[in-house]
Each structure stands twice: as structure tokens, then as C-alpha cells.
Protein backbone atom coordinates (compact mmCIF):
# COMPACT_ATOMS: atom_id res chain seq x y z
CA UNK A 1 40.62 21.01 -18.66
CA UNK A 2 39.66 20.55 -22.19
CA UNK A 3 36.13 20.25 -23.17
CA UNK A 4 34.00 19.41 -26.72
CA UNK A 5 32.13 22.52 -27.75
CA UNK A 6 29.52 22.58 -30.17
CA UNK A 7 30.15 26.26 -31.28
CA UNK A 8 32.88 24.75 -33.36
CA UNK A 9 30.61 25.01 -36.51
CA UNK A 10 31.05 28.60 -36.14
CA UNK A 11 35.05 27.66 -37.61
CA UNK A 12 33.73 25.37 -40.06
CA UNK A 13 34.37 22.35 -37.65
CA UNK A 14 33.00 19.77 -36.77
CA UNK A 15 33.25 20.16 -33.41
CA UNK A 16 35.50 22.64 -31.23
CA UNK A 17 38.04 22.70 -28.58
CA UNK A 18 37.09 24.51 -25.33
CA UNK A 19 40.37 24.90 -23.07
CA UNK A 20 40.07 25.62 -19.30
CA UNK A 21 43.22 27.27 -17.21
CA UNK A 22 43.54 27.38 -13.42
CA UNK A 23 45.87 30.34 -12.59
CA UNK A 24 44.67 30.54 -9.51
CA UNK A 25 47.68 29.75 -7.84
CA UNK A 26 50.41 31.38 -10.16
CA UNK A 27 52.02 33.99 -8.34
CA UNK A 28 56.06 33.39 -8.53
CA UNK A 29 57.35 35.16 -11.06
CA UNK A 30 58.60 32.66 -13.58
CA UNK A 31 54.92 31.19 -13.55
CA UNK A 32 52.97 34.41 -14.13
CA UNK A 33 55.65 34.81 -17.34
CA UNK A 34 55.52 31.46 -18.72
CA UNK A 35 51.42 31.69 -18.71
CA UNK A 36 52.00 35.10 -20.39
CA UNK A 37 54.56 34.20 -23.00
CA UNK A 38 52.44 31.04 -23.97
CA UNK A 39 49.31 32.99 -24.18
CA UNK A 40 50.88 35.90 -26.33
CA UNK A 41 52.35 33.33 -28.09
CA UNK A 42 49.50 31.17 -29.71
CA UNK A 43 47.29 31.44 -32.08
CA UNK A 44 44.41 28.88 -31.11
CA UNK A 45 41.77 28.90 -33.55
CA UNK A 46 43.57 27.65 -36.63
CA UNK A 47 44.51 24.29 -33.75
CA UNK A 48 40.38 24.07 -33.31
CA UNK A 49 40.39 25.23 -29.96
CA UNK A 50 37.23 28.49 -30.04
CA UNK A 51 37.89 29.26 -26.55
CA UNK A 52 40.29 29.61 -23.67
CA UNK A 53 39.08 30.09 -20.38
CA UNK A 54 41.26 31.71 -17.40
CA UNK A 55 40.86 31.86 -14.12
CA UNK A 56 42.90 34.34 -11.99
CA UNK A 57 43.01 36.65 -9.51
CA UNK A 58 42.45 40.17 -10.80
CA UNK A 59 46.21 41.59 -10.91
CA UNK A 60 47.05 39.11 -13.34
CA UNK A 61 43.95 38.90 -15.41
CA UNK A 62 45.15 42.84 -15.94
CA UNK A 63 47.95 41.93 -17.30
CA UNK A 64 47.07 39.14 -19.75
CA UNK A 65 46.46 41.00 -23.39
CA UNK A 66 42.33 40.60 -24.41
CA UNK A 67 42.24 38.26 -27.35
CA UNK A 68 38.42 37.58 -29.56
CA UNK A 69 39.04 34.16 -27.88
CA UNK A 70 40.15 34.44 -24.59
CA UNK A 71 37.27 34.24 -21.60
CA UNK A 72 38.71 36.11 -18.24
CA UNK A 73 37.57 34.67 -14.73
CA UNK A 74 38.31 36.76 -12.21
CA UNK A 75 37.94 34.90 -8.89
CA UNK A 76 38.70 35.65 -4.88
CA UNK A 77 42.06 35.58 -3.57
CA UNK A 78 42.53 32.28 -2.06
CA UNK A 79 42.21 31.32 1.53
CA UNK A 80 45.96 31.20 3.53
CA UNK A 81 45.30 28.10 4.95
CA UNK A 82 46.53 25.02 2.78
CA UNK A 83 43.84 22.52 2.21
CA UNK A 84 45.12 19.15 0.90
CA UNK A 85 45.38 18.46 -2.74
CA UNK A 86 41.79 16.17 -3.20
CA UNK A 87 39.54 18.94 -1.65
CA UNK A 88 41.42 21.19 -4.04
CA UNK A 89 41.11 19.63 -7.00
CA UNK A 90 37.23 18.90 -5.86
CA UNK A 91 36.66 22.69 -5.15
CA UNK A 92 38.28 23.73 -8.53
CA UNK A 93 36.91 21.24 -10.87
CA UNK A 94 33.40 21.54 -9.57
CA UNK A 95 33.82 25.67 -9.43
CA UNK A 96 35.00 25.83 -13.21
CA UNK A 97 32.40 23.42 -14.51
CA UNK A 98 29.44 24.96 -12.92
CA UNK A 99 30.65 28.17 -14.60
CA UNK A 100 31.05 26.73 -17.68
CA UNK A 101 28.10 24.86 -17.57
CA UNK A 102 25.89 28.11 -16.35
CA UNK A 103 27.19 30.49 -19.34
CA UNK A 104 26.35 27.41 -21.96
CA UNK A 105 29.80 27.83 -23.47
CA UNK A 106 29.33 23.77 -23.56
């Protein structure tokens, strides 16, 4: 999810890059290391982005270094059963608006 921000004037933009990441579901191994290489990795505010967002379940949030730009969302471990993929994606995109939209980081 990638969203306009207007606290881009803050990095002498015109307007800023707000970046959303569901991690809810990362738990294999090679997943939770990818997302953790990429994040160590970058360097987003010279790119325009002024915020990344992450949602996770708490072991992993742990493990993710702080950064001045990264936003931690701790959430609840997920149900076991398997809903299909449209009430997913309806659950999760309306869940990580409404908190981004409630914290006015829009």
C-alpha cells in the first residue's frame, strides 16, 4: 500500500511517500529474512518515501531494527481457520486504513 502524505514538506518535497507492509502472514523462514534484509537494507527518505508502516505480530516486530522512519503495528495472531482471499484482503485493507487514517499520518 502506498499512500500521498502531506508531511513530505518536512523533506523539502513536494509531497511524500507513505509505504504500508502487511507481515501479517510472514512466518517461514526465508520470508521473515527477506523482509529483514530489505528493511536493513534501505535507506528511504532520500527515494521520498517519510514513512514505512509494518504490521506484524509481536515476535517479529522484535526483531526488525527501530529506524526515525519506520512505524511498528503490532497486531493479534491470526485466526487458524483460512478465510478466502476477498474477505482477507477486505479485512486487511480496511484494518490498515482506518489506522492510518485515525493517527492522521495521511
Amino acid at each position: 500500500m502506498i499512500v500521498p502524505s502531506s508531511t513530505g514538506m518536512a523533506f523539502g518535497l513536494a509531497s511524500a511517500i507513505v509505504v504500508g507492509i502487511d507481515a501479517t502472514r510472514n512466518r517461514s523462514g526465508g520470508a521473515v529474512a527477506h523482509l529483514r534484509g530489505i528493511l536493513a537494507a534501505i535507506d528511504p527518505v532520500p527515494c521520498g518515501i517519510s514513512q514505512v508502516h509494518l504490521w506484524s505480530y509481536d515476535e517479529l516486530l522484535q526483531t526488525i531494527k527501530s529506524q526515525p522512519w519506520l512505524i511498528k503495528h503490532p497486531v493479534a495472531a491470526q485466526p487458524r481457520i483460512h478465510p478466502t482471499a476477498a474477505c482477507l484482503a477486505v479485512f486487511s485493507s480496511t484494518r490498515y486504513c482506518q489506522t492510518i487514517r485515525s493517527r492522521s499520518y495521511v
